[in-house]
C-alpha atoms as a PDB file:
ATOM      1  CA  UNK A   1       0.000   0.000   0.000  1.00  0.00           C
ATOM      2  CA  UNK A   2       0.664   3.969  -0.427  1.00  0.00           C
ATOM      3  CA  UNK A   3       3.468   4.647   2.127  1.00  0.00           C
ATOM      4  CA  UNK A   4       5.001   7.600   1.381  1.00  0.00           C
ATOM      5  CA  UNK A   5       3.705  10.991   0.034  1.00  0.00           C
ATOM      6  CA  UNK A   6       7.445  11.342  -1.854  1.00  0.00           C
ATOM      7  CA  UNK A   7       6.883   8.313  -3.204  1.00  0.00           C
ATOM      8  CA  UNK A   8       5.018   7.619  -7.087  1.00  0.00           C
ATOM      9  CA  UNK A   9       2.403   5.652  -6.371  1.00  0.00           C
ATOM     10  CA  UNK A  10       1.549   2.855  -8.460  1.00  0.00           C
ATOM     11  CA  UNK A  11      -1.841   1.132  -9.087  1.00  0.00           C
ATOM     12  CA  UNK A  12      -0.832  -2.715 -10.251  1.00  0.00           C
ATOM     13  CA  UNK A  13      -4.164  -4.221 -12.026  1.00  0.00           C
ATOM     14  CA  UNK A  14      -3.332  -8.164 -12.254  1.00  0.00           C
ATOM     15  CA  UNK A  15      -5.439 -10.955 -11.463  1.00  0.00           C
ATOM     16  CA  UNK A  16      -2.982 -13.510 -11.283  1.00  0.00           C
ATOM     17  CA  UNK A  17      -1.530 -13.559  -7.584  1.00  0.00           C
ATOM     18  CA  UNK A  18       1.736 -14.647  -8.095  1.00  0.00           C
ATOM     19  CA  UNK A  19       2.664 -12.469 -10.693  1.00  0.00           C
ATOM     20  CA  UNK A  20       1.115  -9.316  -9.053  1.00  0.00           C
ATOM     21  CA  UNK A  21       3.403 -10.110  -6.108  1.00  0.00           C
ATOM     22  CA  UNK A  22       6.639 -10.337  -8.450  1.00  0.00           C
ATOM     23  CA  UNK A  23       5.711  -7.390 -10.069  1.00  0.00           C
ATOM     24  CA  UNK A  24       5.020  -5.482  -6.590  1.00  0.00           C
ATOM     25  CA  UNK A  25       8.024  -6.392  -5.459  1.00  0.00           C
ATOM     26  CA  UNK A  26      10.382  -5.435  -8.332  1.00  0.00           C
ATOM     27  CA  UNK A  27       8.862  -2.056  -8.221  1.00  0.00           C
ATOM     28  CA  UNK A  28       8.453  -1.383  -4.485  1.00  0.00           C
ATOM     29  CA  UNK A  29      12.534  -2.630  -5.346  1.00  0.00           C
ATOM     30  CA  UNK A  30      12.889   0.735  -7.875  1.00  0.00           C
ATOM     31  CA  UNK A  31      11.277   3.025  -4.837  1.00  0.00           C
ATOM     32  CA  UNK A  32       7.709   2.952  -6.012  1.00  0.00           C
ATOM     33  CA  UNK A  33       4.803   2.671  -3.849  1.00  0.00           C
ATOM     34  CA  UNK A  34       2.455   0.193  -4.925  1.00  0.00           C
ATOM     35  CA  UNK A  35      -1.600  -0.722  -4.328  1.00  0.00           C
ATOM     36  CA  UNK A  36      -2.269  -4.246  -6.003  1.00  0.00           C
ATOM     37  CA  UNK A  37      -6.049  -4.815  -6.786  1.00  0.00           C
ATOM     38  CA  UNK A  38      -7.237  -8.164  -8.815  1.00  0.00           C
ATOM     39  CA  UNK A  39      -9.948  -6.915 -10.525  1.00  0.00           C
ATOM     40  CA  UNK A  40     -11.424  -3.595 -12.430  1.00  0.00           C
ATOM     41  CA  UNK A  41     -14.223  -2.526  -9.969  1.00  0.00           C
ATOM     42  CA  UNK A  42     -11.336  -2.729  -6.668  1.00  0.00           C
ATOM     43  CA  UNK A  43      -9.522  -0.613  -9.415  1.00  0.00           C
ATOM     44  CA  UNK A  44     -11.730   2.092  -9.733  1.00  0.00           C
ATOM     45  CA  UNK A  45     -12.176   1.754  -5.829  1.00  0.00           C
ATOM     46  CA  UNK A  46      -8.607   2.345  -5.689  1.00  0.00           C
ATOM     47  CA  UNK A  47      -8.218   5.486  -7.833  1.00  0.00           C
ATOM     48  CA  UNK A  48     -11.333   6.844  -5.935  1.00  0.00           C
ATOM     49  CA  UNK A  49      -9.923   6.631  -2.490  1.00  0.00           C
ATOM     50  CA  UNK A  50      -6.199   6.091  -2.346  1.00  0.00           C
ATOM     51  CA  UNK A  51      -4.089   8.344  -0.421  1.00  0.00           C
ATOM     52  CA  UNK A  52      -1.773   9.321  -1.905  1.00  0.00           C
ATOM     53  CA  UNK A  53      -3.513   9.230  -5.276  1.00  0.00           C
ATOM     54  CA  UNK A  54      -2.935   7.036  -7.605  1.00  0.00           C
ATOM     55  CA  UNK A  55       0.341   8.405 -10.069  1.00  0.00           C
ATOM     56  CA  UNK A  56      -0.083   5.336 -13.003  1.00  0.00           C
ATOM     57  CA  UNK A  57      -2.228   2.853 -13.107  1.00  0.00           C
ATOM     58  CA  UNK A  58      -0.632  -0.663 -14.797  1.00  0.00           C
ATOM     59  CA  UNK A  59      -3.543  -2.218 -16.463  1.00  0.00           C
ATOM     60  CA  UNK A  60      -3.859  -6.527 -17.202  1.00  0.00           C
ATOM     61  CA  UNK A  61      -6.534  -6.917 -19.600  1.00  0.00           C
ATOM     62  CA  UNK A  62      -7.558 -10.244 -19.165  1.00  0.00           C
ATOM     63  CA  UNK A  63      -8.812 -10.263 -15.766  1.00  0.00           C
ATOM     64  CA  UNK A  64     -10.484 -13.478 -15.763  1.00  0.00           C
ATOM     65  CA  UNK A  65     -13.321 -15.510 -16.904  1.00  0.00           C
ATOM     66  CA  UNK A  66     -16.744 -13.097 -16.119  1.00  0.00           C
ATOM     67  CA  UNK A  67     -14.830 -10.186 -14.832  1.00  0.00           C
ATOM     68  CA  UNK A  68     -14.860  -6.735 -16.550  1.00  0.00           C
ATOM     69  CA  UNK A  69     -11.421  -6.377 -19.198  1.00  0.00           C
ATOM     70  CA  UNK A  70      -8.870  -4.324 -17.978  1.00  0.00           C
ATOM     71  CA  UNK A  71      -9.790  -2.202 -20.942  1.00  0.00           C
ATOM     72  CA  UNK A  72     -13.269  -1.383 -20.046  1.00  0.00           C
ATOM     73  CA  UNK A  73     -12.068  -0.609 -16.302  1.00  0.00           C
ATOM     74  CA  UNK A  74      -9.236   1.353 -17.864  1.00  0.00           C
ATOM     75  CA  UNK A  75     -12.640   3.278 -19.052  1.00  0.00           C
ATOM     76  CA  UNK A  76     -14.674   3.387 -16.126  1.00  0.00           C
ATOM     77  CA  UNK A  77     -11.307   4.960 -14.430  1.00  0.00           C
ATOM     78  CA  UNK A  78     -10.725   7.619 -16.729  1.00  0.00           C
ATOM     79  CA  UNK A  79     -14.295   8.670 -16.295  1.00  0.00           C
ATOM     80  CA  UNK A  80     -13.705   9.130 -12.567  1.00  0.00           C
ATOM     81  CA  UNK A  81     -10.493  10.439 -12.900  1.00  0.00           C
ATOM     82  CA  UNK A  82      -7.545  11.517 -15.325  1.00  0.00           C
ATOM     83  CA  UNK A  83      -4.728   8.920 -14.840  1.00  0.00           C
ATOM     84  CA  UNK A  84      -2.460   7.867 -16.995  1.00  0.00           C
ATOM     85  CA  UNK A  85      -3.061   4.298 -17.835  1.00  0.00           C
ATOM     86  CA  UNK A  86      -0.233   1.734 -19.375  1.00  0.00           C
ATOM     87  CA  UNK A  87      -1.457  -1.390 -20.219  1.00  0.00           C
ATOM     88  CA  UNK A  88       0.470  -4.779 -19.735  1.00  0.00           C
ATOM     89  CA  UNK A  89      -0.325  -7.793 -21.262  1.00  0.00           C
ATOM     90  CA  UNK A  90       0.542 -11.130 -23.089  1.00  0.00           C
ATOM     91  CA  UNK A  91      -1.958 -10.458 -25.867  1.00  0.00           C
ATOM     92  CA  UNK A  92      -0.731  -9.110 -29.150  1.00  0.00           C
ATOM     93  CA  UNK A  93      -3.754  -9.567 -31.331  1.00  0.00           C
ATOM     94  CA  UNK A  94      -4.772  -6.482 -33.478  1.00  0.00           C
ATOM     95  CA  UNK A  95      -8.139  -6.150 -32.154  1.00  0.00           C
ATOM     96  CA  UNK A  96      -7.255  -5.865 -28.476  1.00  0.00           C
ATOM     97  CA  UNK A  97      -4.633  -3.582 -29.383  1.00  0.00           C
ATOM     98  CA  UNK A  98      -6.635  -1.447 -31.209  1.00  0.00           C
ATOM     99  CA  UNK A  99      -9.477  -1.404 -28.974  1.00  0.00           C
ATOM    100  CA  UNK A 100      -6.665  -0.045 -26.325  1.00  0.00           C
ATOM    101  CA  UNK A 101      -5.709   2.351 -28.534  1.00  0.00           C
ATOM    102  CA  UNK A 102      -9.350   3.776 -28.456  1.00  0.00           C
ATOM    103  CA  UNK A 103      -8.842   5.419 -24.961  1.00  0.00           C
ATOM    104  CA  UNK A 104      -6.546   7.880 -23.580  1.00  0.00           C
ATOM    105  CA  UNK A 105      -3.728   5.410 -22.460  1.00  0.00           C
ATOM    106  CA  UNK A 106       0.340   5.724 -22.102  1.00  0.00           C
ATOM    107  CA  UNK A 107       1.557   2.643 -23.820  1.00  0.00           C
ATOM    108  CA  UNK A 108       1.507  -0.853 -24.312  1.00  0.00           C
ATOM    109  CA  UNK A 109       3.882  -3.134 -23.068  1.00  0.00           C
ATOM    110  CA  UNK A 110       3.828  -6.958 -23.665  1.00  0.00           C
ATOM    111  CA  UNK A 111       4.132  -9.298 -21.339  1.00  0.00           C
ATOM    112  CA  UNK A 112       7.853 -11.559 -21.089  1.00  0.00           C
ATOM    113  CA  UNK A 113       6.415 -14.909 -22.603  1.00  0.00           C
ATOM    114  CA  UNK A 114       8.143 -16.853 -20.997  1.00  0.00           C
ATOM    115  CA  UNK A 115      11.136 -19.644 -22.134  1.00  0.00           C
ATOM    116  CA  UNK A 116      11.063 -20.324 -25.483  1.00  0.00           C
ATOM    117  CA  UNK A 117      11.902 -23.204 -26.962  1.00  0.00           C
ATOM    118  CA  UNK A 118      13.223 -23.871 -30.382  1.00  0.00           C
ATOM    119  CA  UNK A 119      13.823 -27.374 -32.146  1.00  0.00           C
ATOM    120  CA  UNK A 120      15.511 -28.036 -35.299  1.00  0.00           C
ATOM    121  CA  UNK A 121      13.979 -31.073 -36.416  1.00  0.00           C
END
């Protein structure tokens, strides 16, 4: 949570624990100040009420099965509040991209996939 009005505050939107922890920690690591929320309505709950506000929000889209995007709450948070909003993600598929590019946002940055493995035969 917020700890220090010197400090840029970070909202991290990710719905998968583990990796919200990792990515907590290597930025609480660079001197941010970091609120982790799961989903997009404790999102907006968090840009509402957080004290200090709320400097960047870093937006998952897919927040799970039956849960508002990270897009759409990257909506419903710009309508409470200007914020700017960088998106991370795994997804590289010209639709979601371009749907992200419909709102006011400050980037996109893709997800590390992961170990890849390659196979000449």
């Amino acid at each position: 949570m917020a700890d220090s009005p010197n400090k840029t505050t970070l909202l991290l939107v990710e719905d998968e624990a583990l990796i919200a922890i990792l990515e907590a920690e290597q930025l609480e690591a660079e001197g941010y100040s970091v609120i982790v929320t799961g989903d997009g309505e404790a999102a907006m709950e968090a840009v509402r009420t957080a004290s200090p506000p709320v400097d960047l929000v870093l937006m998952d889209i897919d927040l799970g099965p039956g849960r508002m995007d990270g897009i759409r709450a990257a909506q419903a948070i710009l309508e409470v509040r200007d914020v700017p909003v960088v998106f991370l993600s795994s997804h590289t598929e010209r639709d979601i991209v371009a749907r992200t590019e419909e709102i006011s946002s400050y980037g996109y940055v893709v997800k590390d996939p992961g170990i890849a493995v390659h196979s000449d035969r």
